[in-house]
N, C-alpha and C. Protein backbone atom coordinates (compact mmCIF):
# COMPACT_ATOMS: atom_id res chain seq x y z
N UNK A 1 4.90 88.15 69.82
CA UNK A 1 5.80 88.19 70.96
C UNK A 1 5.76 86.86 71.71
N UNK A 2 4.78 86.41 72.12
CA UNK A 2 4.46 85.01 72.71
C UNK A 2 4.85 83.94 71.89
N UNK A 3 4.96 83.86 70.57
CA UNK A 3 5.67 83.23 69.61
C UNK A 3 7.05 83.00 70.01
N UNK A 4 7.50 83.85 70.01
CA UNK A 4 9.02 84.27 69.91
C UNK A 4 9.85 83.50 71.53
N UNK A 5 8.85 83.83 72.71
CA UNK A 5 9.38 82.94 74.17
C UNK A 5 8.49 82.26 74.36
N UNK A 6 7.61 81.14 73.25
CA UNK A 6 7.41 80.06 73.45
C UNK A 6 8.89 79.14 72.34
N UNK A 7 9.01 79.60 71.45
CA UNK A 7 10.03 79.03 70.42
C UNK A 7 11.34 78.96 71.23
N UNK A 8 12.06 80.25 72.17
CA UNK A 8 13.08 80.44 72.55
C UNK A 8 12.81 80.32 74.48
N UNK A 9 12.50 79.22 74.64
CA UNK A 9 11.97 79.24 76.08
C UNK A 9 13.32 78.70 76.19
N UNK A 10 13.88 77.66 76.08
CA UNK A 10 14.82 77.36 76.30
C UNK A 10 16.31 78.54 76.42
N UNK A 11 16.10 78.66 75.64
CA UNK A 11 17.50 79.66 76.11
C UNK A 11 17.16 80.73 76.92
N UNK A 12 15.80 81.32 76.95
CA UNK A 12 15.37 82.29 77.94
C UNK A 12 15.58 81.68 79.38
N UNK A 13 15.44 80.68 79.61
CA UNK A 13 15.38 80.11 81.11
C UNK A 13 17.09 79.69 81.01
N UNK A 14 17.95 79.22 80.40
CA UNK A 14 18.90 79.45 80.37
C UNK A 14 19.63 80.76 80.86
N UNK A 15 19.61 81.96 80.27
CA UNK A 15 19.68 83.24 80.15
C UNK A 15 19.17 83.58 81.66
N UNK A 16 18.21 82.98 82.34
CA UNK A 16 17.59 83.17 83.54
C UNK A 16 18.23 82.83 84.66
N UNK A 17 18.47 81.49 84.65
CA UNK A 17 19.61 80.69 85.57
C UNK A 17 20.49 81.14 85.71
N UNK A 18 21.46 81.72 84.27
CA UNK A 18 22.71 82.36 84.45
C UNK A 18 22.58 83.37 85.47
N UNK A 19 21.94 84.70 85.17
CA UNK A 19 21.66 85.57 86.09
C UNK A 19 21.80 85.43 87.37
N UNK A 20 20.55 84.80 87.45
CA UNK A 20 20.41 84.29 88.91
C UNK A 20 21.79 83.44 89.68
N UNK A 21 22.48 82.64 89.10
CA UNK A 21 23.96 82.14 89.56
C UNK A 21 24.46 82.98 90.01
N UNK A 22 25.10 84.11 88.99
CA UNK A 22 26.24 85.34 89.09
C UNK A 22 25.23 86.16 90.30
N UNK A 23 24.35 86.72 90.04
CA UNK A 23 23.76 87.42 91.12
C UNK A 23 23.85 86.56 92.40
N UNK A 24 23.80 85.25 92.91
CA UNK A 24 24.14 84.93 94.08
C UNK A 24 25.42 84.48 94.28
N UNK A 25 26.19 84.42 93.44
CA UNK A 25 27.79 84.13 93.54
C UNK A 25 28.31 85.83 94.39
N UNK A 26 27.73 86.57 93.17
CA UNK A 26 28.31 88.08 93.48
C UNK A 26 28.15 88.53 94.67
N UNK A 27 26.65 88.04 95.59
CA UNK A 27 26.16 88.55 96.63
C UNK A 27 27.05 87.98 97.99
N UNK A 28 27.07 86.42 97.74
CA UNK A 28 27.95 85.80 98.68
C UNK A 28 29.00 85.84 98.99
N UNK A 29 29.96 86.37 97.62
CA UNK A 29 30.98 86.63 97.88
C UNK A 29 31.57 88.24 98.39
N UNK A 30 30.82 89.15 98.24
CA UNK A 30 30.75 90.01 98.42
C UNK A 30 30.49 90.29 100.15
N UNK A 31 29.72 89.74 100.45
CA UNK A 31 29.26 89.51 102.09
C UNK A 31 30.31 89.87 102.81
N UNK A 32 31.25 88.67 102.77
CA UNK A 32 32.90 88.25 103.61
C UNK A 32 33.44 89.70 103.03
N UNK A 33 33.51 90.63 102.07
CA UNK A 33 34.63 91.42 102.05
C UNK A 33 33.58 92.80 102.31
N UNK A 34 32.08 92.80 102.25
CA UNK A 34 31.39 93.87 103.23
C UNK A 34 31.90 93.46 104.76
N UNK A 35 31.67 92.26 105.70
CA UNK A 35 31.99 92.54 106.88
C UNK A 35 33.93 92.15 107.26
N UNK A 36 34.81 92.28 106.16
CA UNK A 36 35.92 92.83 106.41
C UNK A 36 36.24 93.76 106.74
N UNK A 37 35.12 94.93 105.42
CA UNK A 37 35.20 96.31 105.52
C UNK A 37 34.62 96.71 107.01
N UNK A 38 33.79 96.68 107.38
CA UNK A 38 33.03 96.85 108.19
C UNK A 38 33.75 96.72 109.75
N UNK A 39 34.71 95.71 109.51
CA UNK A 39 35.10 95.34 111.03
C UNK A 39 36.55 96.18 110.92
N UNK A 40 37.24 96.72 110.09
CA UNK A 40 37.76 97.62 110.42
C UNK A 40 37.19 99.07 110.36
N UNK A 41 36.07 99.68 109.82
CA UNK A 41 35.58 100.67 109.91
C UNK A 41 34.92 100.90 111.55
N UNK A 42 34.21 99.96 111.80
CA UNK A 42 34.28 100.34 113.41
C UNK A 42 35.15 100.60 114.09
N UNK A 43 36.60 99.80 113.96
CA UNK A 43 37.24 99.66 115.17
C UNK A 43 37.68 100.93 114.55
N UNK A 44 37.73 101.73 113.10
CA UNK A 44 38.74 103.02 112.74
C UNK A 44 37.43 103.95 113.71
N UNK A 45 36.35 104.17 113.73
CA UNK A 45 34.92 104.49 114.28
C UNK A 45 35.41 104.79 116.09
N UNK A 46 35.61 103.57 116.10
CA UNK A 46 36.16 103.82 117.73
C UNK A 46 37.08 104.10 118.28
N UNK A 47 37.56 103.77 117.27
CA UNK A 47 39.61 104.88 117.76
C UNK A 47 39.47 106.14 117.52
N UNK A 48 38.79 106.86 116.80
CA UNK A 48 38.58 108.38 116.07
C UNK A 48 37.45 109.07 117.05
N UNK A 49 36.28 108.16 117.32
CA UNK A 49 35.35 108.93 117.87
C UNK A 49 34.83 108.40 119.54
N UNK A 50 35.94 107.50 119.65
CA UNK A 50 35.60 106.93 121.51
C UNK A 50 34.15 106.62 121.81
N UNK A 51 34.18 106.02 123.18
CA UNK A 51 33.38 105.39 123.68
C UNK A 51 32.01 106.75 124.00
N UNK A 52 30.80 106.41 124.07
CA UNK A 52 29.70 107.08 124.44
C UNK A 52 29.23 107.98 122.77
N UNK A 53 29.82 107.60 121.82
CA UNK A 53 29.22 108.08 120.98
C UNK A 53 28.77 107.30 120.00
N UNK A 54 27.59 106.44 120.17
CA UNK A 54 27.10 105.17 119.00
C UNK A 54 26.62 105.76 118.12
N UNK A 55 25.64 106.67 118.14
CA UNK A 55 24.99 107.45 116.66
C UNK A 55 25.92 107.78 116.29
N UNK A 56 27.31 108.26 116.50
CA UNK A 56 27.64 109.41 115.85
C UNK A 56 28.76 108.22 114.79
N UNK A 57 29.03 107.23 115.83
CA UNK A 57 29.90 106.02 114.77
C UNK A 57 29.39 105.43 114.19
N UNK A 58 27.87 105.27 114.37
CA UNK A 58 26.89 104.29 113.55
C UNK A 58 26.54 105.74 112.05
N UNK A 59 26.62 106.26 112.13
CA UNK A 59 26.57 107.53 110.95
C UNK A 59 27.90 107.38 110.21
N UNK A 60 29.42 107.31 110.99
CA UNK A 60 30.25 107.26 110.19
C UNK A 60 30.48 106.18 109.65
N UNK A 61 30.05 104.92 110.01
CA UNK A 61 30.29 103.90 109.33
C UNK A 61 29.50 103.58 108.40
N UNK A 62 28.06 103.98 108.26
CA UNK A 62 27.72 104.03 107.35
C UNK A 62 27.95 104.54 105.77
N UNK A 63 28.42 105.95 106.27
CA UNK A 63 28.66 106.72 105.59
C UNK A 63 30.27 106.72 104.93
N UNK A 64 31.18 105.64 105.64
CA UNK A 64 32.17 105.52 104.97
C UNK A 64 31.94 104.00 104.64
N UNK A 65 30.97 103.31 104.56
CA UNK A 65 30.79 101.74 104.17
C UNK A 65 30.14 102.42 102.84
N UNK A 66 29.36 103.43 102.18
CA UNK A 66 28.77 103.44 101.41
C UNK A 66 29.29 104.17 100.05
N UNK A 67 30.65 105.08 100.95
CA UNK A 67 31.69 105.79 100.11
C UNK A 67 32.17 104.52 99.01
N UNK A 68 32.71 103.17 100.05
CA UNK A 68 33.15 102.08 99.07
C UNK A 68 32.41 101.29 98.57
N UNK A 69 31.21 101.17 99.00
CA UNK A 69 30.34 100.06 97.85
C UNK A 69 30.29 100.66 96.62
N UNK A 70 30.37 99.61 95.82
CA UNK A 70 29.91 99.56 94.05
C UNK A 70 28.46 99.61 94.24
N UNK A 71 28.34 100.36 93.20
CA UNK A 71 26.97 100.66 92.96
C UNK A 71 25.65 99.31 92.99
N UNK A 72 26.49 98.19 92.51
CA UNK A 72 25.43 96.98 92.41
C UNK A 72 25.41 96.32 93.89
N UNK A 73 26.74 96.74 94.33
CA UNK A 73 26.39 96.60 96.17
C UNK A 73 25.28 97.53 96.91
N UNK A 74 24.97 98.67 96.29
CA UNK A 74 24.55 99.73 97.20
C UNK A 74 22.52 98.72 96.80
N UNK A 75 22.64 98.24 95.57
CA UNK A 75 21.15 97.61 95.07
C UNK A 75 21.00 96.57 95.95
N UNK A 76 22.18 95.68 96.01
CA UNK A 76 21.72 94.46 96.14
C UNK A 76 21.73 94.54 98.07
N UNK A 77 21.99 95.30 98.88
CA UNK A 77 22.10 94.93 100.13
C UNK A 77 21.19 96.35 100.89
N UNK A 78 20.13 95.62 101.51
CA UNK A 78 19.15 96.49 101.94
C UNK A 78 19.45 97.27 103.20
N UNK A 79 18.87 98.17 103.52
CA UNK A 79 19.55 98.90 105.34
C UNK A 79 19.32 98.03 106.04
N UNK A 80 18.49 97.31 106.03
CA UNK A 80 18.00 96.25 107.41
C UNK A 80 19.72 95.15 107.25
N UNK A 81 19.74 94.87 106.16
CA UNK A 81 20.92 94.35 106.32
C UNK A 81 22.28 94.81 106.56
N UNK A 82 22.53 96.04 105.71
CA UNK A 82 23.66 96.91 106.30
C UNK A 82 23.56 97.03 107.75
N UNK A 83 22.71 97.36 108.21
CA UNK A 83 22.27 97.29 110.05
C UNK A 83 23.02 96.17 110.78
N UNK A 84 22.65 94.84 110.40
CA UNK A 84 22.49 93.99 110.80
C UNK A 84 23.88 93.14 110.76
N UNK A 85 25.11 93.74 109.59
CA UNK A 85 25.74 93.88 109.47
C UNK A 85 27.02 94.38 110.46
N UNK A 86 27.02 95.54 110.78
CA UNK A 86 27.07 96.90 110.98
C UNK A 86 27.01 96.39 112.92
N UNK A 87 25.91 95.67 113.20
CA UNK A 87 26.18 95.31 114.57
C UNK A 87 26.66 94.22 114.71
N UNK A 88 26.90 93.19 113.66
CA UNK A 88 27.89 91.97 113.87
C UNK A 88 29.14 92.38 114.09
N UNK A 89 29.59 93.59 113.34
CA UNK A 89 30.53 93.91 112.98
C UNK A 89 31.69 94.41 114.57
N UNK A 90 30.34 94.93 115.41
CA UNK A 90 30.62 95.89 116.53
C UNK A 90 30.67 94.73 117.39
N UNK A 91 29.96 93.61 117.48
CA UNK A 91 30.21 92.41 118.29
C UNK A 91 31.65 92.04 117.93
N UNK A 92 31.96 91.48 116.76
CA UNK A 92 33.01 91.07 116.07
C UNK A 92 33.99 91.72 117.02
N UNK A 93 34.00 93.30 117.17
CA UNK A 93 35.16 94.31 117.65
C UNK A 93 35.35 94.00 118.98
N UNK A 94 34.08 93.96 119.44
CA UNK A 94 34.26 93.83 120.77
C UNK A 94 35.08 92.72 121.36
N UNK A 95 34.74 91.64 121.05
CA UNK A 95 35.16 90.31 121.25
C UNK A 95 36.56 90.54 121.25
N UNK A 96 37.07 91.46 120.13
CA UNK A 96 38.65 90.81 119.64
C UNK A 96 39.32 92.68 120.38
N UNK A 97 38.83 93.05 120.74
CA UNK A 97 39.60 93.64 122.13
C UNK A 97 38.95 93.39 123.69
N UNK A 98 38.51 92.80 123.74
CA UNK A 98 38.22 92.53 124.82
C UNK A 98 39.61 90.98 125.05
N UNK A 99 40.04 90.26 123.90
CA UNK A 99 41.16 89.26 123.79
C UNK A 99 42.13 89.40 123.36
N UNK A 100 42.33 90.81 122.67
CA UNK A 100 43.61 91.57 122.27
C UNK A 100 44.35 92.62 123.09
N UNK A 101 44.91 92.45 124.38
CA UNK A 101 45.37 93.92 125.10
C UNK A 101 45.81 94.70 124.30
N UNK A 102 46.93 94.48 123.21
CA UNK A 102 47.56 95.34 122.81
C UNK A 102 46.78 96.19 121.99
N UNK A 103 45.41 95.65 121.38
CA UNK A 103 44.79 96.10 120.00
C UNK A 103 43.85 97.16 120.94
N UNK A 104 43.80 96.89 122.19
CA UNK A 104 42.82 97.94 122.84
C UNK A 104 43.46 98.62 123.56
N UNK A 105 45.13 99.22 123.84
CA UNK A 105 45.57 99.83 124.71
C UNK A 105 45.71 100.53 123.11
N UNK A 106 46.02 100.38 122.25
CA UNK A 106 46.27 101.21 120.51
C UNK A 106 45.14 102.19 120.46
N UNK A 107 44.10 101.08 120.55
CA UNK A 107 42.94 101.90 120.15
C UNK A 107 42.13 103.46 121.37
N UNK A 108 42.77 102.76 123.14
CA UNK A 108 42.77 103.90 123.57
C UNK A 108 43.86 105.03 123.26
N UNK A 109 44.72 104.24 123.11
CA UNK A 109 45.80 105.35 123.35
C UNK A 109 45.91 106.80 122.10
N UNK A 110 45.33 105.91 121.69
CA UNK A 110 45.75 107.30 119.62
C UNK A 110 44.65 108.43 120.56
N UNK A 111 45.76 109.66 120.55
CA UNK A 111 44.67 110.76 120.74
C UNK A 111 43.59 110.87 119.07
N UNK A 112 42.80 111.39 120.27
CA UNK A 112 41.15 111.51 119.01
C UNK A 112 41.07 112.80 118.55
């Protein structure tokens, strides 16, 4: 066996690199279209379930962020990061109705 990936070290570390590329291509690019998802799942979170209920939107967003991940998303991105995510996401919201009237008279107005 030690024969075999001392003879073929080369293409094994080849074979290695590749991986490792696509696995951080996949991850990075993936990021930008997790907190796409994410920044409309809150603001759908806060139009559906209003103000004074954070557990109960921090549960649904989870739980509908996880409906759409691919399975190699659900591996590669840990809770601490979905979290961490997840409250950029709620900053993100905030910001852009707190500078959008219209996007926050919408979001009160839809009965819940």
């Amino acid at each position: 066996m030690m024969e075999i990936i001392i003879e073929n070290w080369e293409n094994i570390l080849f074979i290695l690199i590749f991986v490792i590329i696509i696995g951080v291509l996949f991850y990075t690019g993936n990021i930008k279209k997790i907190k796409q998802i994410l920044f409309y799942l809150v603001i759908k979170a806060e139009k559906e379930l209003g103000s004074g209920t954070g557990e109960l939107k921090y549960a649904a967003v989870t739980t509908w962020l996880y409906e759409r991940l691919p399975t190699i998303g659900k591996i590669l991105f840990s809770t601490k990061q979905i979290d961490a995510l997840i409250e950029e996401a709620v900053a993100k919201m905030k910001q852009y109705l707190s500078e959008n009237e219209n996007a926050r008279r919408l979001i009160n107005s839809i009965d819940k």
